[in-house]
Protein backbone atom coordinates (compact mmCIF):
# COMPACT_ATOMS: atom_id res chain seq x y z
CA UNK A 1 0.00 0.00 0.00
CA UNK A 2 1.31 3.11 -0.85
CA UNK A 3 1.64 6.18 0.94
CA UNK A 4 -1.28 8.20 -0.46
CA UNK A 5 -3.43 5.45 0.05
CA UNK A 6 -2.50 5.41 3.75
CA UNK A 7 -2.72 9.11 4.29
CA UNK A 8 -6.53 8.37 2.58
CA UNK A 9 -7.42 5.69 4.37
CA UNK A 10 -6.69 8.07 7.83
CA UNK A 11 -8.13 10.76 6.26
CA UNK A 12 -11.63 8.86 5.87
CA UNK A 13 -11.44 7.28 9.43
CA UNK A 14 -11.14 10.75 10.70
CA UNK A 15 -13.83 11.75 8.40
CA UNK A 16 -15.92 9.00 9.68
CA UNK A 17 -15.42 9.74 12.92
CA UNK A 18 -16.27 13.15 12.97
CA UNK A 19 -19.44 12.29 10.86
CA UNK A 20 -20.33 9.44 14.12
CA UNK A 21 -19.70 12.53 16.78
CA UNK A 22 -21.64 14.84 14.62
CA UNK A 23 -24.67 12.72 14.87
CA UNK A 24 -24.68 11.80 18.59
CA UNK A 25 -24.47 15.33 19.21
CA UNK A 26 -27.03 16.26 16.92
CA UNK A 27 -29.25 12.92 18.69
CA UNK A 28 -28.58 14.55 22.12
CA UNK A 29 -30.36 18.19 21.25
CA UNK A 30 -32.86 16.85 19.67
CA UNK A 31 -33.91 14.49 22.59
CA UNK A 32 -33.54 17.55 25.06
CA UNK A 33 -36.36 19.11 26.20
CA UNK A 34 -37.02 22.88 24.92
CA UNK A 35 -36.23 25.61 27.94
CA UNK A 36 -39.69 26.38 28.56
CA UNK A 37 -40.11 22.68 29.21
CA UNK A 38 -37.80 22.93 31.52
CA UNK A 39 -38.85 25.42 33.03
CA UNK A 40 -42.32 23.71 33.43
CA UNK A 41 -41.04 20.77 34.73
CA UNK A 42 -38.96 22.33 37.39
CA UNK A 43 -42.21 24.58 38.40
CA UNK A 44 -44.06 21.17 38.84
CA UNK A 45 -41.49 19.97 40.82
CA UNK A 46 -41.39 22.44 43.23
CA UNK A 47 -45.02 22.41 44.04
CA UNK A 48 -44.83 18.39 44.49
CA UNK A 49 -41.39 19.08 46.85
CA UNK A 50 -42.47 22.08 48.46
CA UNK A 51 -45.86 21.34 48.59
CA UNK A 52 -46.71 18.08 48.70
CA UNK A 53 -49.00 19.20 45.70
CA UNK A 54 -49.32 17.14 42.12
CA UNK A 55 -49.85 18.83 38.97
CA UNK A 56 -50.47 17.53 35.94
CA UNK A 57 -50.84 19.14 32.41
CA UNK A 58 -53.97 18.71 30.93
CA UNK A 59 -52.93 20.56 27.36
CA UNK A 60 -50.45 22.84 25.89
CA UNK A 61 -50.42 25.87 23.22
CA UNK A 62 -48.20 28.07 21.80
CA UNK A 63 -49.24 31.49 22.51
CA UNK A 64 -50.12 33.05 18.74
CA UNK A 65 -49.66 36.93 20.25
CA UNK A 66 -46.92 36.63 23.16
CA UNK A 67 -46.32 40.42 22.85
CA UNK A 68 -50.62 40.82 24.38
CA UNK A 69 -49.31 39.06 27.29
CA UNK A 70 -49.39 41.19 30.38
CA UNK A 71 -48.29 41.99 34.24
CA UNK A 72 -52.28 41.45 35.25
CA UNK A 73 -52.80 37.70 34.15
CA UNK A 74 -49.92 36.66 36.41
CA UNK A 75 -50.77 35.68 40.11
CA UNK A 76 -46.96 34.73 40.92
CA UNK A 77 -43.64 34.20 39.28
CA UNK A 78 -41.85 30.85 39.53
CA UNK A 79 -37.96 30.67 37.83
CA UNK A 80 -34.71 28.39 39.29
CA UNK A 81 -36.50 27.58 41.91
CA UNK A 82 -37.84 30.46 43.66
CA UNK A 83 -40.52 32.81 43.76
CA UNK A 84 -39.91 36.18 42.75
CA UNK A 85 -41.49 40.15 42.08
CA UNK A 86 -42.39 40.03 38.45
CA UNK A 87 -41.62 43.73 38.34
CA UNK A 88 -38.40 43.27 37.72
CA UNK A 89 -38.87 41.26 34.28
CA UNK A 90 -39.32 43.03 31.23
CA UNK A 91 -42.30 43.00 29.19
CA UNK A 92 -43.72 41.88 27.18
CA UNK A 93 -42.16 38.29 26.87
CA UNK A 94 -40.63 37.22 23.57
CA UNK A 95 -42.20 33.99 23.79
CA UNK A 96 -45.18 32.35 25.67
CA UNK A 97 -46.88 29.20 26.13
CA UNK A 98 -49.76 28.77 28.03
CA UNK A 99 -50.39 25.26 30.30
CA UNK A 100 -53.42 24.01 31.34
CA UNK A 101 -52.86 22.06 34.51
CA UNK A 102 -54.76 20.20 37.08
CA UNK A 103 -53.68 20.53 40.85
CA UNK A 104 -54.43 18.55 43.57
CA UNK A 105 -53.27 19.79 47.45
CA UNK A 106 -53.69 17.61 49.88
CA UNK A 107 -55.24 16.03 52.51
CA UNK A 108 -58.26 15.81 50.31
CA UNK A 109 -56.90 15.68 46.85
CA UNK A 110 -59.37 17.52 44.96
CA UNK A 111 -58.63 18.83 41.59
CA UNK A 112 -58.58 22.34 40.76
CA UNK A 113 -57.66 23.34 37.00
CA UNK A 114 -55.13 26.25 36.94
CA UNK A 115 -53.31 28.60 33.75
CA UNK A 116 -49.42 28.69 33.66
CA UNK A 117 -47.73 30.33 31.41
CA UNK A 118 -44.41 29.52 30.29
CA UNK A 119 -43.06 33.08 29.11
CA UNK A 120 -39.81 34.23 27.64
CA UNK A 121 -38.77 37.44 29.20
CA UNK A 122 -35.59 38.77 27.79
CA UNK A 123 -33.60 41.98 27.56
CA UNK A 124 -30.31 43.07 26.70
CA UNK A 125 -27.98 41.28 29.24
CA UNK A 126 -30.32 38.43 30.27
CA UNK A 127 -33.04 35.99 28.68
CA UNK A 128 -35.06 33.41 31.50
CA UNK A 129 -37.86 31.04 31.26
CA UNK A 130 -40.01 31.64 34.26
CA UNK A 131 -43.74 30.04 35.27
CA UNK A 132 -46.38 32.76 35.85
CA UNK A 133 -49.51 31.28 37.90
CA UNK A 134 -52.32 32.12 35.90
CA UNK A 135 -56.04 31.96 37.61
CA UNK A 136 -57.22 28.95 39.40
CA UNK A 137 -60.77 27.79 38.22
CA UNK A 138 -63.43 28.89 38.15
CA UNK A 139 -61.95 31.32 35.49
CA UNK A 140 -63.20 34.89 35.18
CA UNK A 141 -64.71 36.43 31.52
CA UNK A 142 -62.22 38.95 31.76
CA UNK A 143 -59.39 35.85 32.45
CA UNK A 144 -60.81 33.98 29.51
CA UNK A 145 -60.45 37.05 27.43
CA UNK A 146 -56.90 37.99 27.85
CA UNK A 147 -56.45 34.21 27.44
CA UNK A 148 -58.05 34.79 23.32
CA UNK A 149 -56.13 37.98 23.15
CA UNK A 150 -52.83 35.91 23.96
CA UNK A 151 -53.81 33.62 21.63
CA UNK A 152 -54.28 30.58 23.65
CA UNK A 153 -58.21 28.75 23.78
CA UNK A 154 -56.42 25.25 25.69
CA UNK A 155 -60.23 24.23 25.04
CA UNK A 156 -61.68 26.89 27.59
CA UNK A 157 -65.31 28.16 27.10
CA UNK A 158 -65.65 31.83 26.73
């Protein structure tokens, strides 16, 4: 074998073996959960730790008009695993999607249906997923209407 066909032959196993990393990689991110997932998940988390509470999400949407979301559909804040003043985020989020959950707080375990939302807030130095509590049920006409204006139904009669 000559050299050339050696310096080919390493040249292709390298090739190959970049073209193997590539793909795991590529297999990893796609299996990941999004951020706002994450973000969701850790907010569920919490409650169950913290609170001995389950939640459980009932249905999903992508907000359609993030930008109509606003400071007065929010009950609370949730992001890395604290509570905090939603004053301090900038509005309005970049990106929102809007949960549908059913909670259930002990001792008696009934459920209670409940808006998140899952917004973006972001600014020039920082970007965060954070969990605003929407209202618990029953939900209000006005509620229901910043929900359309958002551009979220989750199968909720107006």
């Amino acid at each position: 074998m000559g050299q050339s066909m050696r310096k080919a032959l390493a040249l292709s196993a390298i090739a190959l073996v970049l073209i193997i990393v590539l793909i795991v990689l590529a297999f990893i991110e796609i299996s990941r959960p999004p951020e706002w997932r994450e973000a969701l998940d850790e907010y569920i988390a919490h409650c169950h730790d913290s609170l001995d509470e389950t939640v459980a999400v009932v249905s999903l949407e992508r907000a359609r008009q993030p930008d109509r979301f606003s400071v007065e559909q929010s009950r609370a804040v949730f992001g890395d695993d604290v509570y905090y003043n939603y004053g301090s985020l900038p509005f309005p989020p970049q990106k929102v999607w809007c949960a549908l959950v059913e909670r259930k707080t002990p001792p008696l375990r009934i459920a209670r249906r409940q808006v998140l939302f899952v917004a973006l807030h972001q600014d020039l130095h920082n970007a965060d997923w954070v969990v605003h509590e929407g209202e618990m049920e029953p939900f209000s006409q006005p509620f229901l209407e910043s929900l359309n204006l958002v551009g979220c139904e989750l199968g909720l009669k107006r």
